[in-house]
Protein backbone atom coordinates (compact mmCIF):
# COMPACT_ATOMS: atom_id res chain seq x y z
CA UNK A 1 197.50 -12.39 -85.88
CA UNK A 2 197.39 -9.36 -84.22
CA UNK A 3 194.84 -9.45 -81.08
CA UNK A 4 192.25 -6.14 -81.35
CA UNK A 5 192.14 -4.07 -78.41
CA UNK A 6 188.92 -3.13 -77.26
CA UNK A 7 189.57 0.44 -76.16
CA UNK A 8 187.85 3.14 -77.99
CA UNK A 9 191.06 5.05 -79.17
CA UNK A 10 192.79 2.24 -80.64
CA UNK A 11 191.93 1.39 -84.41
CA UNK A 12 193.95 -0.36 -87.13
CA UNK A 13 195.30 -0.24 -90.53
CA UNK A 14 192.41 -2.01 -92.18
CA UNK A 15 189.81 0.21 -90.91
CA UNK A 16 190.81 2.17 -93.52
CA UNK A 17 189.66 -0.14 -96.04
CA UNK A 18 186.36 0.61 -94.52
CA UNK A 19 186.11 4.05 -94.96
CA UNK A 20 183.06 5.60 -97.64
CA UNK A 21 185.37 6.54 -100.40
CA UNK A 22 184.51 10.03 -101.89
CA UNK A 23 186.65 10.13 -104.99
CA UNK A 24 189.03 12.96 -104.71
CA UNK A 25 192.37 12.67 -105.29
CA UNK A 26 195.44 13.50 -103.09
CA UNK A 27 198.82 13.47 -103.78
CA UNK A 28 201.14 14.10 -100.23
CA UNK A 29 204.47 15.99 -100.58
CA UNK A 30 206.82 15.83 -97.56
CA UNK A 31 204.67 12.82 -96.50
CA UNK A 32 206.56 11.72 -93.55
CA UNK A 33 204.95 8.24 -92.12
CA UNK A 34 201.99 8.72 -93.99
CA UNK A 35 200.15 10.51 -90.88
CA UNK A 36 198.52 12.92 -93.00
CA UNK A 37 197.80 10.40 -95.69
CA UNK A 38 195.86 8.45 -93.14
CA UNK A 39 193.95 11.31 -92.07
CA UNK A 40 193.15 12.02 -95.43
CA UNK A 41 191.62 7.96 -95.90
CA UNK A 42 189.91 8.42 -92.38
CA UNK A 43 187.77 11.41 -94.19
CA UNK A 44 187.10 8.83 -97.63
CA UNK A 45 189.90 10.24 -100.10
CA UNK A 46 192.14 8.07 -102.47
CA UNK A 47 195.54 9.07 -101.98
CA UNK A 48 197.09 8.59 -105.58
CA UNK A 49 200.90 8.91 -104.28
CA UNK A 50 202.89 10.49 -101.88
CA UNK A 51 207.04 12.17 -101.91
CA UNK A 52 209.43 12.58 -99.16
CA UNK A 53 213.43 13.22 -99.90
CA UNK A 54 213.78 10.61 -96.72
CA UNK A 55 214.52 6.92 -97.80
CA UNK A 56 213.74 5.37 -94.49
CA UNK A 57 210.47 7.39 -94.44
CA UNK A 58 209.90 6.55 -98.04
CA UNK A 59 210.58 2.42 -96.29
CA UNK A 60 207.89 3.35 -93.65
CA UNK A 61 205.61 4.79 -95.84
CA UNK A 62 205.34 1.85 -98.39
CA UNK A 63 205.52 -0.89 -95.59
CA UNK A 64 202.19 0.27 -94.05
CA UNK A 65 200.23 2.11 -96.82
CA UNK A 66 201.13 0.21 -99.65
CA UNK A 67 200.47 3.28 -102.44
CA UNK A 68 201.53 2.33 -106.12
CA UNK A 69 203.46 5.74 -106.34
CA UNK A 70 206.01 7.05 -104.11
CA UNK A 71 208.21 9.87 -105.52
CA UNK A 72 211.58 9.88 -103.65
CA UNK A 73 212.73 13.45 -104.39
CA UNK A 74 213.74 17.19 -103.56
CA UNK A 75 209.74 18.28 -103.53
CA UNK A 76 210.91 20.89 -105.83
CA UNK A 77 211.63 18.24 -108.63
CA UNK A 78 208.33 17.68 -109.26
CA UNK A 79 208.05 21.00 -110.79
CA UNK A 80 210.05 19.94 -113.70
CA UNK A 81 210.32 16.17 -114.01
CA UNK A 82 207.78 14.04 -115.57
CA UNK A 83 204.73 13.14 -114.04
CA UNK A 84 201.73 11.26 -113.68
CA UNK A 85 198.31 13.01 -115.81
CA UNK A 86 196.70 12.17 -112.45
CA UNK A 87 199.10 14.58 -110.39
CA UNK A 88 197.19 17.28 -112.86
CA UNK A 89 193.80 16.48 -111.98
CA UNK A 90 194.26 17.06 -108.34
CA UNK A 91 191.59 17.73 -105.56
CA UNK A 92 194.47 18.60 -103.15
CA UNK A 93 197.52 18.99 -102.57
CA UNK A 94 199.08 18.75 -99.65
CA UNK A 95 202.38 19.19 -98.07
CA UNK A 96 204.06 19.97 -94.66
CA UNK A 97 207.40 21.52 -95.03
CA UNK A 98 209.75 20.94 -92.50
CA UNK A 99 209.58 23.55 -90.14
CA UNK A 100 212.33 23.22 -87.50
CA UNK A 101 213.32 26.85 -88.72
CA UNK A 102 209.82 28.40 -86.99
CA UNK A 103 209.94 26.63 -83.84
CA UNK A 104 209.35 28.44 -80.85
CA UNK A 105 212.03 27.00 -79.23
CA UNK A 106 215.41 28.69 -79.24
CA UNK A 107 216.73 31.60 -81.36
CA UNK A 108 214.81 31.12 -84.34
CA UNK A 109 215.89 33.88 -86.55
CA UNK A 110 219.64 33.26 -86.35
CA UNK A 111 219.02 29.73 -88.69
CA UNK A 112 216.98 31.54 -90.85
CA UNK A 113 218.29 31.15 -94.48
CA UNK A 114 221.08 28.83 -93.41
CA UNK A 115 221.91 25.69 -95.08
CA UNK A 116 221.65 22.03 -92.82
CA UNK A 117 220.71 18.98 -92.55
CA UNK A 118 217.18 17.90 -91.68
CA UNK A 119 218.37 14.68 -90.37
CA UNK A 120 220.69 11.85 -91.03
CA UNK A 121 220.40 10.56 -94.95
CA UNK A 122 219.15 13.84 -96.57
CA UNK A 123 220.28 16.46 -98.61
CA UNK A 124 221.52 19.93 -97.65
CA UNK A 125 218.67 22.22 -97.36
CA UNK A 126 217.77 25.44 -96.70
CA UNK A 127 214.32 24.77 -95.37
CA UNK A 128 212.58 27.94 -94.98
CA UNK A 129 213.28 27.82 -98.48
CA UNK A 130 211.58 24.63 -98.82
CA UNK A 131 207.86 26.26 -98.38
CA UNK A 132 208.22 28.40 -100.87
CA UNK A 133 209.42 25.03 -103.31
CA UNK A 134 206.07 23.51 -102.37
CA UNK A 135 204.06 26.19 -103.40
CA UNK A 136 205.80 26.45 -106.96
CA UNK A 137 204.81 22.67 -107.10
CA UNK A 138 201.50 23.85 -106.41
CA UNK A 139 201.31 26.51 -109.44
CA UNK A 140 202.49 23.67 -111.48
CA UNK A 141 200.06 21.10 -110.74
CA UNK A 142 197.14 23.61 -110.00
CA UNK A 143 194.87 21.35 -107.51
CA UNK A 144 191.39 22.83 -106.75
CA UNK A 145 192.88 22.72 -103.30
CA UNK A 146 196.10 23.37 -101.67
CA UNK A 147 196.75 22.05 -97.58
CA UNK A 148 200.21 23.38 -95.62
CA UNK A 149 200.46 22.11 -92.00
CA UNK A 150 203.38 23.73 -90.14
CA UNK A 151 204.13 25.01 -86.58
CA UNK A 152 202.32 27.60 -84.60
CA UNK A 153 205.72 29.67 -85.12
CA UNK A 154 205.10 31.16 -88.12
CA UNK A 155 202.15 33.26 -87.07
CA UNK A 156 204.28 34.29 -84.26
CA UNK A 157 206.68 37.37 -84.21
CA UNK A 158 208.98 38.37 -87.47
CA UNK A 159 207.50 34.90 -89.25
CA UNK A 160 204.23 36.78 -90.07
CA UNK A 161 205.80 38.16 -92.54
CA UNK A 162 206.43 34.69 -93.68
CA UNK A 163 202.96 33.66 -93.85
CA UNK A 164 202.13 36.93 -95.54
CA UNK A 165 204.64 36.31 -97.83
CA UNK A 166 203.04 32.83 -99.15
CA UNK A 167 199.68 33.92 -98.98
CA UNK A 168 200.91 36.47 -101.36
CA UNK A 169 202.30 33.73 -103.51
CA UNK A 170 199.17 31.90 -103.41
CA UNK A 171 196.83 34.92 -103.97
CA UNK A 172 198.78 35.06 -106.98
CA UNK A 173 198.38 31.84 -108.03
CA UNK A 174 194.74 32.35 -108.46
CA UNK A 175 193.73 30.84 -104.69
CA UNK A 176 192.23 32.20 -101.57
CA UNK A 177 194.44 31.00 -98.49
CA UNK A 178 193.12 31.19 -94.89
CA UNK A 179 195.35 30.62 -92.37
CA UNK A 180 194.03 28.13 -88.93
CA UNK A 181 195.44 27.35 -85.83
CA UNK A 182 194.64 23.84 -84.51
CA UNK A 183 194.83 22.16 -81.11
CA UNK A 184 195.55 18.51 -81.66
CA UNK A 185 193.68 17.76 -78.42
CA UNK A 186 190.28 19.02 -79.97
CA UNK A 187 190.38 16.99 -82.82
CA UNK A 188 190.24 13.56 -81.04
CA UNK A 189 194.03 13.58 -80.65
CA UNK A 190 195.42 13.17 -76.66
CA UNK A 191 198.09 15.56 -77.09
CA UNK A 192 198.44 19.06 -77.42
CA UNK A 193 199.69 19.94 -80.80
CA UNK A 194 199.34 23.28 -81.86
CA UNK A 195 199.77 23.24 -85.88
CA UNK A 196 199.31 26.17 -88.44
CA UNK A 197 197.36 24.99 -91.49
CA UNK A 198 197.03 27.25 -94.29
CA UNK A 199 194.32 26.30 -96.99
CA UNK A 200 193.79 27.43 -99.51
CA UNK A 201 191.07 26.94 -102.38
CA UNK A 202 191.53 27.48 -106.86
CA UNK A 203 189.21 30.67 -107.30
CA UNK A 204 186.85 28.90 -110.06
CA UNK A 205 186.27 25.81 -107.65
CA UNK A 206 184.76 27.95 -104.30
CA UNK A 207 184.60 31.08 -102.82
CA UNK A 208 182.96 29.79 -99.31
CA UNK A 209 184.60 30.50 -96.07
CA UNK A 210 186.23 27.19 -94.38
CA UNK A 211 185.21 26.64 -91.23
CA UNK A 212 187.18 23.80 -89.40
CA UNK A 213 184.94 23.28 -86.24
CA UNK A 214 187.61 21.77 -83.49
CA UNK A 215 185.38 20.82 -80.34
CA UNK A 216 185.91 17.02 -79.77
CA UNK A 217 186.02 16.33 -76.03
CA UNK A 218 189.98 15.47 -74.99
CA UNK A 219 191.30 12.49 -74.16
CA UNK A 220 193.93 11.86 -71.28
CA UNK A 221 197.17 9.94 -71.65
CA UNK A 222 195.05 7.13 -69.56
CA UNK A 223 192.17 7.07 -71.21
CA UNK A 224 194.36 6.28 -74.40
CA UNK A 225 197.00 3.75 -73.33
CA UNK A 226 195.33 1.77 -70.47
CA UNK A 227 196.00 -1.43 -72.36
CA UNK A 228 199.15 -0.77 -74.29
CA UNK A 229 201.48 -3.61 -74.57
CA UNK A 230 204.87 -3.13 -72.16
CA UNK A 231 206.87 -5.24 -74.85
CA UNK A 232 209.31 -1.80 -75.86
CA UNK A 233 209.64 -0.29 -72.06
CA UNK A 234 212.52 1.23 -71.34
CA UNK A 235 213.70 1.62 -67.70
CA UNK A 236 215.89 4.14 -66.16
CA UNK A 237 218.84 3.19 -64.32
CA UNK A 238 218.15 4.22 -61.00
CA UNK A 239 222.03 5.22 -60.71
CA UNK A 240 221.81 7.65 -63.52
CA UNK A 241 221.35 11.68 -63.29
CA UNK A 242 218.03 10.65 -65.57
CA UNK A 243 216.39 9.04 -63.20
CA UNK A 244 217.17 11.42 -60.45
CA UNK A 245 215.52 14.31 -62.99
CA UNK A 246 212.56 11.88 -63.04
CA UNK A 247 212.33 11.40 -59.18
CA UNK A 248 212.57 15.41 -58.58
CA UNK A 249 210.12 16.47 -60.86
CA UNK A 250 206.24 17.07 -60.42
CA UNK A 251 203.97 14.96 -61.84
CA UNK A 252 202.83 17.11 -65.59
CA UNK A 253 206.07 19.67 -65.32
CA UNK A 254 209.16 19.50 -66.93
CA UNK A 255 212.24 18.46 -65.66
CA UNK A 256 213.81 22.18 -65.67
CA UNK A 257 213.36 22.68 -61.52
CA UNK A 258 215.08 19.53 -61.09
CA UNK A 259 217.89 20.38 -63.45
CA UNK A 260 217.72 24.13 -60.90
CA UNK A 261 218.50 21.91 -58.22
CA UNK A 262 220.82 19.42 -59.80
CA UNK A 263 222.84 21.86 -61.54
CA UNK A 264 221.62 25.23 -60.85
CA UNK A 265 220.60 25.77 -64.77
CA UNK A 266 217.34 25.99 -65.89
CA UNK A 267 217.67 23.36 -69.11
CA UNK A 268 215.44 19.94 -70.34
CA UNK A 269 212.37 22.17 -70.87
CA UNK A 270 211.22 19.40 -73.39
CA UNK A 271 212.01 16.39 -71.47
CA UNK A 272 208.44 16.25 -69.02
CA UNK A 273 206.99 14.32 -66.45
CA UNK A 274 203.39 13.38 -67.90
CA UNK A 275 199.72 14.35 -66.45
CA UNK A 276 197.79 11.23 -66.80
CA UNK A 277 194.97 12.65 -66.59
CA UNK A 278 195.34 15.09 -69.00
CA UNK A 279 196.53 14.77 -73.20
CA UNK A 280 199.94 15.01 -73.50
CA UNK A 281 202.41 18.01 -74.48
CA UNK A 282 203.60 17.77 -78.18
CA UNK A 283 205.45 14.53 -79.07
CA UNK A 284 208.54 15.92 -80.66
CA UNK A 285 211.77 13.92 -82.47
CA UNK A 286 213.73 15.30 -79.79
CA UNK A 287 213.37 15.50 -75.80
CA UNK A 288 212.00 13.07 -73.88
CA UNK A 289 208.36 12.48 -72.52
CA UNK A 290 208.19 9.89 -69.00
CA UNK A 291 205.77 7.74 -67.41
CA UNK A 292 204.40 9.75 -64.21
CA UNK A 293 204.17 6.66 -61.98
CA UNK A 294 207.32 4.41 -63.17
CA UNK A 295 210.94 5.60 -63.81
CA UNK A 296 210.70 4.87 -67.34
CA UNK A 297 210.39 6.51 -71.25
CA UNK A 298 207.22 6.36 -72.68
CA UNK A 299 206.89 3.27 -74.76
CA UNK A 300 206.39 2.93 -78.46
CA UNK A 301 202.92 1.18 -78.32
CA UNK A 302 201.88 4.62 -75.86
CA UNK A 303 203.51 6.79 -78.65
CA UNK A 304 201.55 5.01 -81.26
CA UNK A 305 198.27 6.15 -79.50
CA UNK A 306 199.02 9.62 -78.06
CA UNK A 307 199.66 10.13 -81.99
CA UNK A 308 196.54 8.60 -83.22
CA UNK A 309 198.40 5.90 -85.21
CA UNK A 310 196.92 2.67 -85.60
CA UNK A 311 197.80 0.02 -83.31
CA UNK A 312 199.53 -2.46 -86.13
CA UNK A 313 201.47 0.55 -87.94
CA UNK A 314 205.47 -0.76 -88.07
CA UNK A 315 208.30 0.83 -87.55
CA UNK A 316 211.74 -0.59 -88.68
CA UNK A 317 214.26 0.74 -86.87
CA UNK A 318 214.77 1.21 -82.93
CA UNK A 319 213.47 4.46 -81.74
CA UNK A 320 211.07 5.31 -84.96
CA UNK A 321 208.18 5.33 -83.36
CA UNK A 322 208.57 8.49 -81.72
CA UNK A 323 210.97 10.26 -83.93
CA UNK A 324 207.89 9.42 -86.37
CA UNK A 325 205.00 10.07 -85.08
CA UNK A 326 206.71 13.31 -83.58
CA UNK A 327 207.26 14.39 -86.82
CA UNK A 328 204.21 13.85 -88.56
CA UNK A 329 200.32 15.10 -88.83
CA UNK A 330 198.67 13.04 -86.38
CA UNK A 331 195.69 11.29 -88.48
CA UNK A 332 193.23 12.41 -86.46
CA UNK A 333 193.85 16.19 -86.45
CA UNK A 334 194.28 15.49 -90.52
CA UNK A 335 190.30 14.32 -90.78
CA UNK A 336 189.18 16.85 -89.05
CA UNK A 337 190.83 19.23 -91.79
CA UNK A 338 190.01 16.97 -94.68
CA UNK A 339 186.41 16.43 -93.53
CA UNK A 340 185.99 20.53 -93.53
CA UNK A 341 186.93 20.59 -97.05
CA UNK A 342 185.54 18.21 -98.35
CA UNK A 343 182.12 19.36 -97.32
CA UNK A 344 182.66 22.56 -97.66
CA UNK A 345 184.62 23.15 -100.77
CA UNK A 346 184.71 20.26 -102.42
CA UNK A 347 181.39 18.58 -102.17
């Protein structure tokens, strides 16, 4: 049996099972982990089933939150298969398309439209496309509320026209989208994810303005993993180019002055050098994120915290943990969102 830790920011799978329950119904498209689905149970809502096109997600997912329905699919199936009455009688919907496509990060307009793979053991996809799937899922099951999460890129440059474009769809539809931006780090999360949510309520259910209030008090990389376990560390060979990136860079900077002085290029923007005393920068599949006092990765159990996971959550396969949790809705940041609606709309 698992020993509890005592720090503040650590919690566990079971604590959901002590949650008020408030008796709406979600269903989670592109579910991931199931980071948003906990952060939906954190606020008190029963999560009727979740679908991801990802088997070893799908193996994740059902490992840890044990839901009786788990739809392993193209999201745009579910506007024509069979489903579940339930999936009709909706409180939300909610969905984060993959969004590799509006990252701010390289040339983002060249992959625009293109055709690729999202990651090893999925289908072909064009996944700017794959927004635009979700919301015809959405006309079809018409849930009083529809939630998008997706990356600060698309309010950003010629991607407003994006957003535009699916608040368009969903004015259509017969909602009212508004469109957030959300620090991570204010919403009891220690790391700084900046996520686009657009949410949008069914015109007969509300016509209130959402506020999502976003002021919790942040939480250092210390203050989060003071007691995590060492069991997954892994050291860098002091005779690798690695560890010599780690030794020349700053404590909280990147390691793109030592690659200047290593090999005059200015690369490894998202491999960093963490602030303890500060949250973390955005936990992504890729790059790399190192200790600031030992020549080392940052550990799973440390991962598992900076994303607001619970401590006992299990990952199957070596390196999940922050391929994961770097591509999911940390659970926190998801409550914050959930609780706003469901006072506000929904109650």
């Amino acid at each position: 049996m698992q020993t509890k830790s005592n720090n503040p920011h650590a919690w566990y799978l079971s604590d959901l099972d002590k949650v008020p329950q408030n008796n709406l119904k979600v269903f989670s498209t592109f579910a991931c982990g199931g980071g948003s689905t906990m952060g939906y149970k954190l606020a008190g809502y029963d999560v009727v089933g979740a679908n991801d096109i990802d088997p070893q997600m799908r193996q994740h997912y059902e490992a840890n939150l044990h839901l009786k329905l788990f739809i392993e699919a193209p999201v745009l199936d579910l506007a024509t298969i069979d489903l579940p009455d339930e999936l009709f009688n909706l409180d939300v919907l909610d969905g984060s398309p993959p969004c590799s496509t509006f990252s701010m990060a390289g040339s983002r307009e060249k992959v625009w439209g293109k055709e690729k793979h999202f990651r090893e053991g999925q289908a072909v996809q064009v996944l700017d496309d794959l927004f635009f799937d979700f919301l015809t899922v959405a006309e079809r099951l018409r849930p009083k509320v529809v939630v998008a999460e997706n990356v600060k890129g698309m309010i950003a440059g010629n991607a407003k026209g994006y957003v535009r474009a699916v608040c368009d769809v969903l004015k259509a539809a017969g909602y009212t989208p508004q469109v957030f931006l959300i620090n991570a780090a204010y919403c009891g999360v220690p790391q700084r994810r900046e996520r686009v949510f657009i949410c949008a309520v069914r015109n007969d259910v509300s016509t209130k303005k959402l506020t999502i209030k976003t002021n919790q008090k942040t939480i250092t990389f210390n203050q989060a993993t003071t007691d995590c376990s060492s069991a997954t560390n892994r050291w860098l060979d002091k005779k690798t180019t690695q560890y010599k990136y780690w030794r020349l860079t700053p404590i909280g900077k990147n390691f793109t002055s030592a690659d200047n002085i290593i090999r005059g290029k200015k690369s490894y923007f998202n491999s960093a050098k963490i602030n303890p005393n500060k949250p973390v920068m955005t936990i992504t599949s890729g790059g790399g994120m190192f200790h600031y006092k030992e020549p080392r990765h940052i550990n799973d159990a440390e991962f598992v915290r900076l994303g607001s996971f619970p401590d006992d959550y299990q990952f199957h396969a070596k390196g999940m943990a922050k391929y994961l949790i770097g591509m999911s809705v940390p659970p926190k940041m998801m409550q914050v969102v959930a609780e706003a609606i469901r006072d506000q709309w929904l109650t």
